[in-house]
N, C-alpha and C. Protein backbone atom coordinates (compact mmCIF):
# COMPACT_ATOMS: atom_id res chain seq x y z
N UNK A 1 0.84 -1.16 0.00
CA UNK A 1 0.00 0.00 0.00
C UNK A 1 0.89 1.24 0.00
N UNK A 2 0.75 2.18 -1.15
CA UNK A 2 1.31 3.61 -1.15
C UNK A 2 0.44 4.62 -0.43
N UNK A 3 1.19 5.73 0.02
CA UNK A 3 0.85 6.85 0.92
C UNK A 3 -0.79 7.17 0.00
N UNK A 4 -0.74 7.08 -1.09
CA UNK A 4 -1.72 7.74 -1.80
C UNK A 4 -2.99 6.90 -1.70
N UNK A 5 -2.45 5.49 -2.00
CA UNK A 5 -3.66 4.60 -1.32
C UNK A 5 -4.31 4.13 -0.01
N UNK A 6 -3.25 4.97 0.87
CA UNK A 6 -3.74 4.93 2.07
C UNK A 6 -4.68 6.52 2.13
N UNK A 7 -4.63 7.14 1.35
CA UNK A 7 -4.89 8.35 1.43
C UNK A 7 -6.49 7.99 1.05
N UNK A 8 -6.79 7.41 0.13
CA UNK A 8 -7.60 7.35 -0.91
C UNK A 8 -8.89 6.61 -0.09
N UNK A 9 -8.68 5.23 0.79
CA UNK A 9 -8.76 4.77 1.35
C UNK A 9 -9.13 5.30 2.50
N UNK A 10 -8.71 6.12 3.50
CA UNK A 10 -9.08 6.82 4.29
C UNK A 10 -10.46 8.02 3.77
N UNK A 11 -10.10 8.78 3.09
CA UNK A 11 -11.10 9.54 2.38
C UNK A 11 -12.10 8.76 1.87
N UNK A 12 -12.34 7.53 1.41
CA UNK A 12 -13.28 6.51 0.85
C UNK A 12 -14.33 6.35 2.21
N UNK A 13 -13.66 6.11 3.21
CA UNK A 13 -14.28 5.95 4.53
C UNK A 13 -15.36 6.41 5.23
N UNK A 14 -14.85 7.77 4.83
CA UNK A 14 -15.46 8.64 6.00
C UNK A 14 -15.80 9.98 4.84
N UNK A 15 -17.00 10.92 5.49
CA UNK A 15 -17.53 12.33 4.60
C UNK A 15 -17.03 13.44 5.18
N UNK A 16 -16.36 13.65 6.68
CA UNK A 16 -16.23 14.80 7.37
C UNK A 16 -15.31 15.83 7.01
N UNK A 17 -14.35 14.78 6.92
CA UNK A 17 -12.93 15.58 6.16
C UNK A 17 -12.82 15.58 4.63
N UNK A 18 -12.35 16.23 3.93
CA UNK A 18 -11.98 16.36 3.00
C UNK A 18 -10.88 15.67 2.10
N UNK A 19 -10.93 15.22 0.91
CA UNK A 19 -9.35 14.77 0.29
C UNK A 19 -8.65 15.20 1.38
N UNK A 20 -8.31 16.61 0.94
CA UNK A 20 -6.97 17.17 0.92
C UNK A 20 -6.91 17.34 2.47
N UNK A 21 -7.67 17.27 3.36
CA UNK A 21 -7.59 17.24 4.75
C UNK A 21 -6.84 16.15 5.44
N UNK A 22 -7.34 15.02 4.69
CA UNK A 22 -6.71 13.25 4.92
C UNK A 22 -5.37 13.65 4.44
N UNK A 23 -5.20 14.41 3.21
CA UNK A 23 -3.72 14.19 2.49
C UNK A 23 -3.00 14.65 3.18
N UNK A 24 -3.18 16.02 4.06
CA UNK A 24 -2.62 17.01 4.41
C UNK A 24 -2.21 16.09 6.45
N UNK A 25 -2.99 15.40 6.38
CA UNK A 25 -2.92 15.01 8.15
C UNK A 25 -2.08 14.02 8.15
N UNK A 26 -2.27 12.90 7.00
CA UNK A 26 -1.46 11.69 6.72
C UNK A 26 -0.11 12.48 6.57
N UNK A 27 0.20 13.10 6.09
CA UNK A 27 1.95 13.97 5.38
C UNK A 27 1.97 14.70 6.79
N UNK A 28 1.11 15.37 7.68
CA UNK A 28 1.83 15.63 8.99
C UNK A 28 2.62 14.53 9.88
N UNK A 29 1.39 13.64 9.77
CA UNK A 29 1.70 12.63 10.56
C UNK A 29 3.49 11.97 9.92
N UNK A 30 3.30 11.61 9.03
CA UNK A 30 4.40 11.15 8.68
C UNK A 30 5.84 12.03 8.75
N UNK A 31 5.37 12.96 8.62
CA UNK A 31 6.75 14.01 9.00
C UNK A 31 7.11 13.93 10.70
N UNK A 32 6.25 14.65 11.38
CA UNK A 32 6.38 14.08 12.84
C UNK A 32 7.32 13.13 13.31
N UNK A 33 6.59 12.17 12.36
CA UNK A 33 7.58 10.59 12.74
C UNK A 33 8.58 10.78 12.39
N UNK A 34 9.12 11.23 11.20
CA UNK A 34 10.21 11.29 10.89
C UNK A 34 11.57 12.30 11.45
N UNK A 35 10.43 13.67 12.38
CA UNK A 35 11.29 14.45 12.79
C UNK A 35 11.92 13.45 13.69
N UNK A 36 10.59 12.91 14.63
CA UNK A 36 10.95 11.87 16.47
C UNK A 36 12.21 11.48 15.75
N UNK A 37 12.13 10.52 14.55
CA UNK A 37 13.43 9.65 14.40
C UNK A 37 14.55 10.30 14.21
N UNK A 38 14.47 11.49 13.63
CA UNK A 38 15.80 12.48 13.55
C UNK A 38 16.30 12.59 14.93
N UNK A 39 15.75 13.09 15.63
CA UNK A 39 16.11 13.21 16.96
C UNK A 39 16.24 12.28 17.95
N UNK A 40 16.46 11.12 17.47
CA UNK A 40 16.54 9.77 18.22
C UNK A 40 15.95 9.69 18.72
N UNK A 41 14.46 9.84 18.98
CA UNK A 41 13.93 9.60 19.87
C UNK A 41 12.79 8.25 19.25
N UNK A 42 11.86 7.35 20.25
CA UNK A 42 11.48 5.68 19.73
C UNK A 42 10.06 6.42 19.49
N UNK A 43 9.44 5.95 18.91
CA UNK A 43 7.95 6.09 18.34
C UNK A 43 7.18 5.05 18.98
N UNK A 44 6.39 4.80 19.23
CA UNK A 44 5.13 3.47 20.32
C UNK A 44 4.28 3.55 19.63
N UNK A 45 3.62 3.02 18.29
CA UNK A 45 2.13 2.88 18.71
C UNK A 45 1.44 1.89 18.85
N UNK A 46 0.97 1.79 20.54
CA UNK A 46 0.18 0.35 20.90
C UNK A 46 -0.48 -0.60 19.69
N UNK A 47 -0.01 -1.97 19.19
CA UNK A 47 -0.94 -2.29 18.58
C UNK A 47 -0.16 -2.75 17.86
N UNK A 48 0.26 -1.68 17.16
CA UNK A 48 0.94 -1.53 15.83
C UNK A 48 2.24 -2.25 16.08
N UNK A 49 3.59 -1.49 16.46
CA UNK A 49 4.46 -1.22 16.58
C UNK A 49 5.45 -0.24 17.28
N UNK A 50 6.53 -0.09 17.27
CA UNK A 50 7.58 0.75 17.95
C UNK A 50 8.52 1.19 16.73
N UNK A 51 9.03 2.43 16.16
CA UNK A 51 9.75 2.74 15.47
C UNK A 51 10.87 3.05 16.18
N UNK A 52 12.13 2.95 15.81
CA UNK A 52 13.43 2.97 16.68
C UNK A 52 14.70 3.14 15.92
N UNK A 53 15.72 3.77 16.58
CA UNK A 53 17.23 3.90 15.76
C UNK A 53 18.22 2.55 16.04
N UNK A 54 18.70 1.73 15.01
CA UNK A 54 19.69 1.17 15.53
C UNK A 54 21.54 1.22 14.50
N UNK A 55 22.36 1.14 15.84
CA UNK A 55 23.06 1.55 14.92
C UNK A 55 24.07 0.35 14.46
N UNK A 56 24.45 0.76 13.20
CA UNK A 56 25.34 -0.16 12.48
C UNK A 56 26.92 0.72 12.62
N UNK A 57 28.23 -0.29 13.38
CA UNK A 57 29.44 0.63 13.68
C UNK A 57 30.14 0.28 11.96
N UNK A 58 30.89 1.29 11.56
CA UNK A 58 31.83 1.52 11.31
C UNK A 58 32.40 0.02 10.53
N UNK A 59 32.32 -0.04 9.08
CA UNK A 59 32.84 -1.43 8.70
C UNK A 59 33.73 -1.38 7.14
N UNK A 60 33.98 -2.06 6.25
CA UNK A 60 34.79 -2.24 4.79
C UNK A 60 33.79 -2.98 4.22
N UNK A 61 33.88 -2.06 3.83
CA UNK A 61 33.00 -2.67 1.91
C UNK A 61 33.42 -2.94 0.69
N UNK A 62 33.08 -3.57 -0.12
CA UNK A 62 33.68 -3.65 -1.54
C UNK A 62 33.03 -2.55 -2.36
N UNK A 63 33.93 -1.93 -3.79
CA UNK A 63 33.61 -1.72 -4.53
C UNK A 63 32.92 -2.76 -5.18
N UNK A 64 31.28 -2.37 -6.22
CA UNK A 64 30.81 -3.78 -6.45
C UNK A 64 31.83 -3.64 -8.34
N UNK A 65 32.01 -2.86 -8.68
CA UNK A 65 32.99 -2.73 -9.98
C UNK A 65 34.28 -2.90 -9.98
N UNK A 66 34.77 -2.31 -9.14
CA UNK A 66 36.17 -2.77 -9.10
C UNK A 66 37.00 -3.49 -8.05
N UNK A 67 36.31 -3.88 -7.04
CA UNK A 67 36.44 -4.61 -5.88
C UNK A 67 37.03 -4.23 -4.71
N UNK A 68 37.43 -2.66 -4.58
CA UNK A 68 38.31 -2.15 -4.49
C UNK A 68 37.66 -1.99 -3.12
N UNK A 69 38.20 -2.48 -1.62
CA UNK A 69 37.96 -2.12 -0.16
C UNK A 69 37.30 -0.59 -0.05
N UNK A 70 35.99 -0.58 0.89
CA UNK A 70 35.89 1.35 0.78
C UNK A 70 35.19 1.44 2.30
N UNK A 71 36.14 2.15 3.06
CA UNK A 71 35.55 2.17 4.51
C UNK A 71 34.65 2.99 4.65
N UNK A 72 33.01 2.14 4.83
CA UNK A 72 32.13 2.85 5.28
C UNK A 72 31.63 3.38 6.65
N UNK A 73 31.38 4.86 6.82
CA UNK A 73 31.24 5.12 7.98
C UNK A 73 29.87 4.30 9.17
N UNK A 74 30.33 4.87 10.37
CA UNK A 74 28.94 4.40 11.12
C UNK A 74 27.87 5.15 11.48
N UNK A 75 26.43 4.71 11.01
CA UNK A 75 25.66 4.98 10.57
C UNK A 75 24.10 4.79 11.77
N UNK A 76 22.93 5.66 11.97
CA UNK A 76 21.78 4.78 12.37
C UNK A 76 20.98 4.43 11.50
N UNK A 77 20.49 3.37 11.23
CA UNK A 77 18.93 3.19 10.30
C UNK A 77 17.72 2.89 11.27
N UNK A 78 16.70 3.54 10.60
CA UNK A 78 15.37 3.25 11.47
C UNK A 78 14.99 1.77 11.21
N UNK A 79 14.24 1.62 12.49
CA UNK A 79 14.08 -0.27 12.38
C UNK A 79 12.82 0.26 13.02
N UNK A 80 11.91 -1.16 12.50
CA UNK A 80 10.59 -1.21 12.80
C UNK A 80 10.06 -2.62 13.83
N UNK A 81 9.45 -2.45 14.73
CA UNK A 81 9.22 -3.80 15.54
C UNK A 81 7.90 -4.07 15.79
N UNK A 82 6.84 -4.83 15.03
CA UNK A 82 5.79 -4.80 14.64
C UNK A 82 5.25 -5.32 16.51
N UNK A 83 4.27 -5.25 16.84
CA UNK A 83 3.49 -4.97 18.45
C UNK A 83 2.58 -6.37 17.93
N UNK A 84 2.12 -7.30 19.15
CA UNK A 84 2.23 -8.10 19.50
C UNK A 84 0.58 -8.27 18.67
N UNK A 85 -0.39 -7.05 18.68
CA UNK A 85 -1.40 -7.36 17.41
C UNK A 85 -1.31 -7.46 16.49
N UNK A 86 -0.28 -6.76 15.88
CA UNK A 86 -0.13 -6.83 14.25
C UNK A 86 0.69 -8.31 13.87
N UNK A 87 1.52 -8.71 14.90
CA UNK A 87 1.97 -10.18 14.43
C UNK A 87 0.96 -10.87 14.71
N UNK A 88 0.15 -11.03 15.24
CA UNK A 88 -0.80 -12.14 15.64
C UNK A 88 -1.84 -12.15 14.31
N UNK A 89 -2.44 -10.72 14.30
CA UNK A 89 -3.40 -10.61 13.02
C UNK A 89 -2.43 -11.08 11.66
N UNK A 90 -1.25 -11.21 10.91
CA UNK A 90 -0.38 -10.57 10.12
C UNK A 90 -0.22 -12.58 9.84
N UNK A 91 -0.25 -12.85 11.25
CA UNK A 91 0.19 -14.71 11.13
C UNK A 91 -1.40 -15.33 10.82
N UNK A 92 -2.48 -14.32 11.41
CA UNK A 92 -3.53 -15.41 11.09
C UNK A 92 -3.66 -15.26 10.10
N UNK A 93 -3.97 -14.11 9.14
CA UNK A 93 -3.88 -14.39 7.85
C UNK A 93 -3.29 -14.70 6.52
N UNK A 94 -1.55 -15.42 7.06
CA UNK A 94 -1.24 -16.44 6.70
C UNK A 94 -1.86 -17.64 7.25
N UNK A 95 -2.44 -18.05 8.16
CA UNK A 95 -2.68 -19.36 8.06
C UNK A 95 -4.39 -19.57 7.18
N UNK A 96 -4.47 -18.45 7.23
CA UNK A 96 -6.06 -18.51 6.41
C UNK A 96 -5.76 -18.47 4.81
N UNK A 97 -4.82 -18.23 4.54
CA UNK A 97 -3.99 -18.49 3.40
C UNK A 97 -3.71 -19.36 2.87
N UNK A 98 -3.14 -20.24 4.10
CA UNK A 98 -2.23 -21.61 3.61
C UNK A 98 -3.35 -22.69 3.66
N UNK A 99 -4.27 -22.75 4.95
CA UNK A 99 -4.66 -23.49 5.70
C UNK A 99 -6.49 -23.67 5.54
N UNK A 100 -6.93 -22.24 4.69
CA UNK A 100 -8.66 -21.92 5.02
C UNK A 100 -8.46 -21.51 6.23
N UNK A 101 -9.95 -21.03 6.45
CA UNK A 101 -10.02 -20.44 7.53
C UNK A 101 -9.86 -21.08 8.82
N UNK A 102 -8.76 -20.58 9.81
CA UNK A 102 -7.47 -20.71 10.53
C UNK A 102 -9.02 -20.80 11.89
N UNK A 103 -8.99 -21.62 13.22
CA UNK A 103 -9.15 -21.38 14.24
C UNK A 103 -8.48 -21.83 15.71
N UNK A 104 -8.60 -21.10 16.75
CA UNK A 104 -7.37 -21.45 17.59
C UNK A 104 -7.18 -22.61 17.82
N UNK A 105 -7.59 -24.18 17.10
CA UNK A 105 -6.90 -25.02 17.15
C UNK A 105 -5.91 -25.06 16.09
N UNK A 106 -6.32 -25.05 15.27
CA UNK A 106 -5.61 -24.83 14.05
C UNK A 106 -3.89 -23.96 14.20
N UNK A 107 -4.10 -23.00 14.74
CA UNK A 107 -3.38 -21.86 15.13
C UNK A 107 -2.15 -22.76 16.11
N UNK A 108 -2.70 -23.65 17.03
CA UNK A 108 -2.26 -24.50 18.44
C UNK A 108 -1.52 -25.32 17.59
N UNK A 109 -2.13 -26.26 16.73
CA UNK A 109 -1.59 -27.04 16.06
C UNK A 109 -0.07 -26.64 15.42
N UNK A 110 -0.48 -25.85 14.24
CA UNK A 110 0.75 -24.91 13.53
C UNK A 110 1.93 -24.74 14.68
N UNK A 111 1.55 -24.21 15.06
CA UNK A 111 2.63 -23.50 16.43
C UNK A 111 3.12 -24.66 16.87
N UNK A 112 3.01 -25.75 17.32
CA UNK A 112 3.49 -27.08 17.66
C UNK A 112 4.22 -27.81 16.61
N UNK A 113 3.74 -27.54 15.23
CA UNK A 113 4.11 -28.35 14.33
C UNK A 113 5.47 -27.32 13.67
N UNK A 114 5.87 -26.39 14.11
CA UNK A 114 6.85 -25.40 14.32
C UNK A 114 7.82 -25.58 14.84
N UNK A 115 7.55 -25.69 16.24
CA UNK A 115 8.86 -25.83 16.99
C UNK A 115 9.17 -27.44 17.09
């Protein structure tokens, strides 16, 4: 799903707000987040997930053309850690996928036949 189809989607929903109200709140929102992460600081949202900095130190890389060693500096990238609903919902509908429609035996089963 792109920003625009989440946009589109949201506005499909609901009459109160406007397009450009959804467009305009979704692009706040997302900036926000992006300032928090500038500033190292972790993002929470229950449910969802936790957005967070982690860092990668200081390592050698190849040139991929000429093979040639190139010391790359150390760096943070944002990492995402999906919250304990979104894996649960995210797994059942893989097993409703693989399996038809998945119920908590089904679910019991899988999980056993896992580990």
């Amino acid at each position: 799903m792109t920003k625009s189809e989440l946009i589109n989607i949201l506005a499909a929903e609901q009459d109160q707000l406007s397009h450009k109200d959804i467009e305009e709140a979704v692009k706040k929102i997302l900036e926000c987040m992006t300032l928090a992460l500038a500033a190292g600081e972790r993002i929470e949202i229950r449910g969802f997930g936790s957005f967070s900095l982690h860092y990668r130190p200081p390592r050698t890389g190849r040139n991929p053309k000429t093979g040639e060693a190139v010391a790359l500096p150390a760096k943070y990238i944002p990492h995402f850690k999906p919250g304990k609903e979104l894996r649960e919902r995210v797994y059942q509908a893989f097993l409703n996928a693989q399996y038809g429609e998945a119920t908590p035996e089904t679910l019991k089963e899988c999980r056993l036949s896992v580990n």
